[in-house]
Each structure stands twice: as structure tokens, then as C-alpha cells.
PDB file of N, CA and C in Angstrom:
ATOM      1  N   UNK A   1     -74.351 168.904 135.450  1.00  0.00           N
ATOM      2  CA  UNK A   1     -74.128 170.068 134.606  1.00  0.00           C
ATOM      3  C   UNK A   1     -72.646 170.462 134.600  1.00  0.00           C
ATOM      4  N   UNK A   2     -72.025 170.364 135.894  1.00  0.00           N
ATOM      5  CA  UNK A   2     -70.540 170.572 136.200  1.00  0.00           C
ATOM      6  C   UNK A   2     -69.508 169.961 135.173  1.00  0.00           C
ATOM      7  N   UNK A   3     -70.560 168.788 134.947  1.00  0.00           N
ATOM      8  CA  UNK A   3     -69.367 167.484 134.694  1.00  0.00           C
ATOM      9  C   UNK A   3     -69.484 168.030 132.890  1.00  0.00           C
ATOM     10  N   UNK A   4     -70.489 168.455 132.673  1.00  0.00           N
ATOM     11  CA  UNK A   4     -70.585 168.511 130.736  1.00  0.00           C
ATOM     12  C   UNK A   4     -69.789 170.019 130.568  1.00  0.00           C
ATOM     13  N   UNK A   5     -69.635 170.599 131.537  1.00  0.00           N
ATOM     14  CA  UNK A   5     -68.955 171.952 131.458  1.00  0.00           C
ATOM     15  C   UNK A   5     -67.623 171.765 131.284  1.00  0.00           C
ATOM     16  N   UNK A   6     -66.950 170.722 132.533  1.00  0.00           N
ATOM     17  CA  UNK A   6     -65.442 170.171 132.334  1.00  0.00           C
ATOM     18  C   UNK A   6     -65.433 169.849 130.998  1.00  0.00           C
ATOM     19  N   UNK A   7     -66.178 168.955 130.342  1.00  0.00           N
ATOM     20  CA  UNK A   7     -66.036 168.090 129.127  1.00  0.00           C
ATOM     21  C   UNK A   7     -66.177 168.976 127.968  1.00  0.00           C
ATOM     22  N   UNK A   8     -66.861 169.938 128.321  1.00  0.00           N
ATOM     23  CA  UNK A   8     -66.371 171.325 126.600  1.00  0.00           C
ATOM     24  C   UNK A   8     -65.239 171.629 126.952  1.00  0.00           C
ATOM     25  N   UNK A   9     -64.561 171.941 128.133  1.00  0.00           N
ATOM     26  CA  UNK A   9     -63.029 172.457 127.751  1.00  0.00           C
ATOM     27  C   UNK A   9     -62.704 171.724 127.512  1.00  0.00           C
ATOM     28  N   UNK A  10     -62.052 170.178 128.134  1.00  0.00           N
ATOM     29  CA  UNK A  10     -61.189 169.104 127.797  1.00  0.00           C
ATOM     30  C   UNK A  10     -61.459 168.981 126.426  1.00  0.00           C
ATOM     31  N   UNK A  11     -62.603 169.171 125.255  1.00  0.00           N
ATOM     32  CA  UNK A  11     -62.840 169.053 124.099  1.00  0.00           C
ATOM     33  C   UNK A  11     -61.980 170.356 123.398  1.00  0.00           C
ATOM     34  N   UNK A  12     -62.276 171.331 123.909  1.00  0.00           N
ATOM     35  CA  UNK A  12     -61.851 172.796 123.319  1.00  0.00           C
ATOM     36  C   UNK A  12     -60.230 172.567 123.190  1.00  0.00           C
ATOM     37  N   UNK A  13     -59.589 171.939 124.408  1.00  0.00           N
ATOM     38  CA  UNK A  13     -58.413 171.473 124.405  1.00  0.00           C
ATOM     39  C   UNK A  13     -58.036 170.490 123.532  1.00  0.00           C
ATOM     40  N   UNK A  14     -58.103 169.200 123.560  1.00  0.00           N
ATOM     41  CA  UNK A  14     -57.909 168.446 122.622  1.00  0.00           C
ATOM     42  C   UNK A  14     -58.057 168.881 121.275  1.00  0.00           C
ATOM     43  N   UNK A  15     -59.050 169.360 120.680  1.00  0.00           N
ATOM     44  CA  UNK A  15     -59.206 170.235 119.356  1.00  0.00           C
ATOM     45  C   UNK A  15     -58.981 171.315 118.870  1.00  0.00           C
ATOM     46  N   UNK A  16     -58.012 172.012 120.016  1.00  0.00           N
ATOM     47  CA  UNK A  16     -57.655 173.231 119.655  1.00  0.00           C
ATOM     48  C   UNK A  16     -56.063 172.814 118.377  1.00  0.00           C
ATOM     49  N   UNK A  17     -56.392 173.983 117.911  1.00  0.00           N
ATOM     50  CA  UNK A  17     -55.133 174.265 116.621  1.00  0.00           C
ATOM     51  C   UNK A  17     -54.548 175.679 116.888  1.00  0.00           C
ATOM     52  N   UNK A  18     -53.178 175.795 116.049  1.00  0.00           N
ATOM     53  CA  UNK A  18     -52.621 177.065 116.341  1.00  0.00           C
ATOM     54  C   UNK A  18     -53.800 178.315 115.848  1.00  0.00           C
ATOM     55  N   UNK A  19     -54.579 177.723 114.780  1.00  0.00           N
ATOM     56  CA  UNK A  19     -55.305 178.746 114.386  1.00  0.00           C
ATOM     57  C   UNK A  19     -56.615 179.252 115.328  1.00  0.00           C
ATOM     58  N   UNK A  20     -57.011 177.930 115.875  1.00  0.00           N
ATOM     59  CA  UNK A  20     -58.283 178.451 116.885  1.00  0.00           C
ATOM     60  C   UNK A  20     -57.917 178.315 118.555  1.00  0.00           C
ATOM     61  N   UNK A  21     -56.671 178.570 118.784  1.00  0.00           N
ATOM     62  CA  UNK A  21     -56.412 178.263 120.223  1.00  0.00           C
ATOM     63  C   UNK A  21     -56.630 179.538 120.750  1.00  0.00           C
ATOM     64  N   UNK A  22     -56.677 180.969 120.302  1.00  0.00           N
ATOM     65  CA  UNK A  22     -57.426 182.152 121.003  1.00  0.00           C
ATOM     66  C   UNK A  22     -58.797 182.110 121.411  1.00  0.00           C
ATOM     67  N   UNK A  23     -59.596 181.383 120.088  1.00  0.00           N
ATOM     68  CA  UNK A  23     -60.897 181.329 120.278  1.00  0.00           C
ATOM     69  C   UNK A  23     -61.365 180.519 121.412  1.00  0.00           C
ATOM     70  N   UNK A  24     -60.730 179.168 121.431  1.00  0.00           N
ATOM     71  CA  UNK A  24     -60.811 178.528 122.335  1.00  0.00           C
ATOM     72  C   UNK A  24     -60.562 178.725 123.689  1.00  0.00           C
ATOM     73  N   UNK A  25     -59.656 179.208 124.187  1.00  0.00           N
ATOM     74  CA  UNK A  25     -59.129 179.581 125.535  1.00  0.00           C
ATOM     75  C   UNK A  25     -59.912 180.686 125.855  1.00  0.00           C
ATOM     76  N   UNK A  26     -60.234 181.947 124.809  1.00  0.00           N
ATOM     77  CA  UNK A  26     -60.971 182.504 125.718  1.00  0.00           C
ATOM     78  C   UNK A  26     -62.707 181.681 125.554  1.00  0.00           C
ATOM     79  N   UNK A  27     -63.389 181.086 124.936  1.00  0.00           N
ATOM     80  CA  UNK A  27     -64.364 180.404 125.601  1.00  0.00           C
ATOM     81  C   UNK A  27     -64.520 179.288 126.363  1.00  0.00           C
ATOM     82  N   UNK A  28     -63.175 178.587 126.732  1.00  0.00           N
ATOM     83  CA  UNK A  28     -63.142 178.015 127.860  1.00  0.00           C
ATOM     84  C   UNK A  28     -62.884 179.023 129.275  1.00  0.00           C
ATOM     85  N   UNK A  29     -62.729 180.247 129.286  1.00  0.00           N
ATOM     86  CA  UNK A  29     -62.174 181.310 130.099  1.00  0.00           C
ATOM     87  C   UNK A  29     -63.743 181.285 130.680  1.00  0.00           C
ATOM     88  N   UNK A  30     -64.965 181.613 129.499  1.00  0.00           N
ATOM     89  CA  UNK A  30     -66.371 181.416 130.044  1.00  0.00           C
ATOM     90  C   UNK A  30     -66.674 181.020 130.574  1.00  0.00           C
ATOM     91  N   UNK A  31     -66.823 179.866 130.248  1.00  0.00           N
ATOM     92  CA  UNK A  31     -67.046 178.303 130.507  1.00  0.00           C
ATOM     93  C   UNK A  31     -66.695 177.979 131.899  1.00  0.00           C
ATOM     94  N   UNK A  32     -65.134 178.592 132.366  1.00  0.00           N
ATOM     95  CA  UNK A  32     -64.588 178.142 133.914  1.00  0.00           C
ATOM     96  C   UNK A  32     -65.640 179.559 134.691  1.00  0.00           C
ATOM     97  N   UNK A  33     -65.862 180.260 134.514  1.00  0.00           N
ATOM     98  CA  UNK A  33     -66.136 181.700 135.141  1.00  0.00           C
ATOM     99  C   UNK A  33     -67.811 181.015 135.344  1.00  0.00           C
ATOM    100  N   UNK A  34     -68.692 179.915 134.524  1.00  0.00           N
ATOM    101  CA  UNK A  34     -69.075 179.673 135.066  1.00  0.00           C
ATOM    102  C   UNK A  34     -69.760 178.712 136.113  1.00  0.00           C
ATOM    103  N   UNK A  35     -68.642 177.911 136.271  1.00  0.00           N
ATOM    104  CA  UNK A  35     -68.322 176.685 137.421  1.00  0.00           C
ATOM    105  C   UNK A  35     -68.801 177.141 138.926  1.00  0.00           C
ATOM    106  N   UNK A  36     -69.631 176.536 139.358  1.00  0.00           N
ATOM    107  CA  UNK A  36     -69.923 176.889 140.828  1.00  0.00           C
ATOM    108  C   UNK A  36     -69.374 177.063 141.676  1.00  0.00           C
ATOM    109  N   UNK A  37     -67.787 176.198 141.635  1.00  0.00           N
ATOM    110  CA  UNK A  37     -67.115 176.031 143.062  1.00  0.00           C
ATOM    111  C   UNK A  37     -65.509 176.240 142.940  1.00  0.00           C
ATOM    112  N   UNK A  38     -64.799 176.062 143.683  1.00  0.00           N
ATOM    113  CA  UNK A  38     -63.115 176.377 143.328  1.00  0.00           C
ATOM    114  C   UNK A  38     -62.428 174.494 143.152  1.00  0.00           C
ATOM    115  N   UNK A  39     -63.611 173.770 143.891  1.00  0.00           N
ATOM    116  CA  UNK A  39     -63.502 172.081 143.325  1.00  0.00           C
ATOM    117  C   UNK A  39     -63.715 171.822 141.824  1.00  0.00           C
ATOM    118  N   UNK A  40     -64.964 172.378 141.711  1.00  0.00           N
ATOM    119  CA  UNK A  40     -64.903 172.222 140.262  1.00  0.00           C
ATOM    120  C   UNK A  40     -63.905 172.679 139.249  1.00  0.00           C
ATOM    121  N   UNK A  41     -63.482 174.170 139.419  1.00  0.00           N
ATOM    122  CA  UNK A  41     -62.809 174.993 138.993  1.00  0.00           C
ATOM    123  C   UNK A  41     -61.302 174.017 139.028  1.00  0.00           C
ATOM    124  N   UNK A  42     -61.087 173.704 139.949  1.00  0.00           N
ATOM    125  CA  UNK A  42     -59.750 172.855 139.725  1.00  0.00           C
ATOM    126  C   UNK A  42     -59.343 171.632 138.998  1.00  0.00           C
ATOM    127  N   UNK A  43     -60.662 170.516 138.521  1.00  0.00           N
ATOM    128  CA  UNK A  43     -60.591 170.118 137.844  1.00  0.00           C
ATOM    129  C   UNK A  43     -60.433 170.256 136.613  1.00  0.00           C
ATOM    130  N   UNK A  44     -60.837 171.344 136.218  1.00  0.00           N
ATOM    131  CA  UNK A  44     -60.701 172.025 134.916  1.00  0.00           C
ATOM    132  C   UNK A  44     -59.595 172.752 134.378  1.00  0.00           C
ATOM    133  N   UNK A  45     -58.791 173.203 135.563  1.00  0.00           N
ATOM    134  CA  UNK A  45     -57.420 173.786 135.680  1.00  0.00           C
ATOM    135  C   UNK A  45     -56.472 172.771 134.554  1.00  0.00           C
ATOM    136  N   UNK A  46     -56.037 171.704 134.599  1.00  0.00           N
ATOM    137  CA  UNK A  46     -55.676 171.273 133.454  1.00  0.00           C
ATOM    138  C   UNK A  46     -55.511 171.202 132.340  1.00  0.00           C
ATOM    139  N   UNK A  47     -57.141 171.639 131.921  1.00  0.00           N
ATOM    140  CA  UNK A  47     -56.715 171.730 130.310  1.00  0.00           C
ATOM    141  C   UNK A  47     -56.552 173.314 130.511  1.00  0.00           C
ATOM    142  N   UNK A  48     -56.995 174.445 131.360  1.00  0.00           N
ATOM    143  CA  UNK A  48     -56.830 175.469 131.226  1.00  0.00           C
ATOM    144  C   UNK A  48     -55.274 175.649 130.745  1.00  0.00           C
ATOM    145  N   UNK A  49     -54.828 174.992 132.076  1.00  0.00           N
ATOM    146  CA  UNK A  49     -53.273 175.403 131.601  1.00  0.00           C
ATOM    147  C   UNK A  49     -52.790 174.845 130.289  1.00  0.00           C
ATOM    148  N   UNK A  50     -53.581 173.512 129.897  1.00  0.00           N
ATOM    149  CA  UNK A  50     -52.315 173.094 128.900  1.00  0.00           C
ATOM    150  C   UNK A  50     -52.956 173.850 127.403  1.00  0.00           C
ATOM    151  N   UNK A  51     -54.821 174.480 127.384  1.00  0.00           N
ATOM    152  CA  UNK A  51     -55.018 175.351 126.540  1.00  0.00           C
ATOM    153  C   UNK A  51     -53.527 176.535 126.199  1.00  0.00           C
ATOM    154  N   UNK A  52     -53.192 177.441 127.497  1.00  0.00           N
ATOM    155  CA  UNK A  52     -52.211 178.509 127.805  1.00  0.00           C
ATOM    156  C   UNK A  52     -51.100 178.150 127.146  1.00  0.00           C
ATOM    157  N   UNK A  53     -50.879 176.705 127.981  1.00  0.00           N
ATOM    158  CA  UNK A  53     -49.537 176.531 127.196  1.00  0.00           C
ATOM    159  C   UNK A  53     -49.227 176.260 126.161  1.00  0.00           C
ATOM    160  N   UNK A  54     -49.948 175.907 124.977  1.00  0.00           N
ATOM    161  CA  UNK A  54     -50.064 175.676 123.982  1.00  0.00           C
ATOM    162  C   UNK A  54     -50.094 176.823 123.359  1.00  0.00           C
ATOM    163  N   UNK A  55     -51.010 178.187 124.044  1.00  0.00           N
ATOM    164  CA  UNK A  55     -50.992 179.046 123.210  1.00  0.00           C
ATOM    165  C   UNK A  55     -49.887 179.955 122.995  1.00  0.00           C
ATOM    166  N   UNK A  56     -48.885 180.176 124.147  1.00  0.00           N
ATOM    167  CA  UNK A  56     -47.971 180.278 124.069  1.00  0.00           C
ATOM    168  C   UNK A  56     -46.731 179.752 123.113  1.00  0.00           C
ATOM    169  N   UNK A  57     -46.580 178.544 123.475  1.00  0.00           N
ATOM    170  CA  UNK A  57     -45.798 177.867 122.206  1.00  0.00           C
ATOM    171  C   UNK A  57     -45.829 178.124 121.001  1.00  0.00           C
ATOM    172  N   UNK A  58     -47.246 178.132 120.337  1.00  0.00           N
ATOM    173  CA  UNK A  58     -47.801 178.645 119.047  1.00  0.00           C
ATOM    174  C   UNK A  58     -47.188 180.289 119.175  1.00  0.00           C
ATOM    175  N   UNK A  59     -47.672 181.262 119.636  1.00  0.00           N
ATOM    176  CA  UNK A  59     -47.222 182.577 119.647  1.00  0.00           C
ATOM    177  C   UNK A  59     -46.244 182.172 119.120  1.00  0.00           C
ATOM    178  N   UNK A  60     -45.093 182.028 119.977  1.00  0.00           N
ATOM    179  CA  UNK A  60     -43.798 182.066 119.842  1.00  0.00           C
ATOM    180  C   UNK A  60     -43.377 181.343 118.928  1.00  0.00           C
ATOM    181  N   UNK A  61     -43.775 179.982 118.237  1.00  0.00           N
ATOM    182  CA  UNK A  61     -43.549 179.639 116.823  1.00  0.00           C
ATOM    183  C   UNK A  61     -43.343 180.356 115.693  1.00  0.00           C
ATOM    184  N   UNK A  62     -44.794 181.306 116.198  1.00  0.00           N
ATOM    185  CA  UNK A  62     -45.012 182.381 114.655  1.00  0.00           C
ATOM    186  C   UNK A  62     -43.919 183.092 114.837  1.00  0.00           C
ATOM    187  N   UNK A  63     -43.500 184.062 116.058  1.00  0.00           N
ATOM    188  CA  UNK A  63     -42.738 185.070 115.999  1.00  0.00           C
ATOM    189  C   UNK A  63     -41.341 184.620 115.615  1.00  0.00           C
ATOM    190  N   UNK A  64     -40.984 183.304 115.994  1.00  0.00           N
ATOM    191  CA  UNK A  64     -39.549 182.716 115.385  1.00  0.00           C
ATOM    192  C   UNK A  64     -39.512 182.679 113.963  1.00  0.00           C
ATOM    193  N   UNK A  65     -41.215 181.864 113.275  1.00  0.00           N
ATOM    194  CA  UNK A  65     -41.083 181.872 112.158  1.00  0.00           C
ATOM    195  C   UNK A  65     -40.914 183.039 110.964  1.00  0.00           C
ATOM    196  N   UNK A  66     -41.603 184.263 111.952  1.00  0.00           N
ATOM    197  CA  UNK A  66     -41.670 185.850 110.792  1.00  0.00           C
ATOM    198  C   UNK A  66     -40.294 186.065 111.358  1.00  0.00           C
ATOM    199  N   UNK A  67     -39.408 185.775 112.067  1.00  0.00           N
ATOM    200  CA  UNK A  67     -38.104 186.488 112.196  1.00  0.00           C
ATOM    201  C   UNK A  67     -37.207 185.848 110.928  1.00  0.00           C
ATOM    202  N   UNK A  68     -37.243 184.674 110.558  1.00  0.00           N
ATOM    203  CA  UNK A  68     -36.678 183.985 109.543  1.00  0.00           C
ATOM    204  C   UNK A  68     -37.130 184.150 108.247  1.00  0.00           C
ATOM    205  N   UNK A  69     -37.956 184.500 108.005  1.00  0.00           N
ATOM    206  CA  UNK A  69     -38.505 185.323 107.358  1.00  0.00           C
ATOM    207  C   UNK A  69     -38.205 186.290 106.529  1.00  0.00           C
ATOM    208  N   UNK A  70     -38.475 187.197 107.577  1.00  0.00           N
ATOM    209  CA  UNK A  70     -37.643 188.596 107.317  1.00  0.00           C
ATOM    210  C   UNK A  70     -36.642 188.505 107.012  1.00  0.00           C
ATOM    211  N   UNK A  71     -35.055 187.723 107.981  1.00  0.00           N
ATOM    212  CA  UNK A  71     -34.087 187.988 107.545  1.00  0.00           C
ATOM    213  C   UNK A  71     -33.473 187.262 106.449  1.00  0.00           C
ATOM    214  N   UNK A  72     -34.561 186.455 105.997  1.00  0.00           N
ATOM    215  CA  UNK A  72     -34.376 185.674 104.438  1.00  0.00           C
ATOM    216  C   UNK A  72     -34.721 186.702 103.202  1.00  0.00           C
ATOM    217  N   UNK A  73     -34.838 187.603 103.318  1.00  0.00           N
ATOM    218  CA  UNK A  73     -35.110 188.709 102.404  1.00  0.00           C
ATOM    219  C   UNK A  73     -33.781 189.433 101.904  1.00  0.00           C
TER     220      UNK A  73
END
């Protein structure tokens, strides 16, 4: 059961887009919350982070992109 739980995030990850990477991260946020152990939990740490980091990047894309934007007006 552990192992198909890892395998929806690593999916949620791989298929995440700038547009659904909120949706995603927080239902992989579920998903880890409900892992039995801090072993399991660490395997999964991976895509957690690289979900994060991604979502980050994206944020900050947009906010570079509405600043250019704006001052193209």
C-alpha cells in the first residue's frame, strides 16, 4: 500500500504543470500525512521537495513576468 502511495506523488510530480502544481503539492501533502512511518515518509521526500521546488520557481516566474508587464505599459 506504501509503495502505490510513493507512486501517486512521484506521478503528481512528474505531471505537475505551472498551472496544477498547487493542486498537486497540496494532495501529495495528504498523501505523505498518510504514510505510516518516517522510512516511508523519506522516500517520498524527493519528489516532495522537487514538487516545492518547482513551485517556487513557477511563483517567481509569474511575478517576474507581471513585473514586465506592467512596466511595458
Amino acid at each position: 500500500m506504501s509503495d502505490r502511495k510513493i507512486a501517486k506523488i512521484e506521478r503528481l510530480y512528474h505531471d505537475a504543470t505551472a498551472a496544477t502544481v498547487e493542486k498537486d503539492l497540496a494532495q501529495a501533502v495528504e498523501i505523505l500525512k498518510t504514510l505510516p512511518d518516517e522510512d516511508t515518509r523519506a522516500r517520498a521526500a524527493v519528489f516532495m521537495d522537487g514538487l516545492s521546488q518547482m513551485r517556487s520557481e513557477w511563483r517567481l516566474e509569474q511575478k517576474t513576468r507581471g513585473k514586465k508587464t506592467t512596466r511595458g505599459r
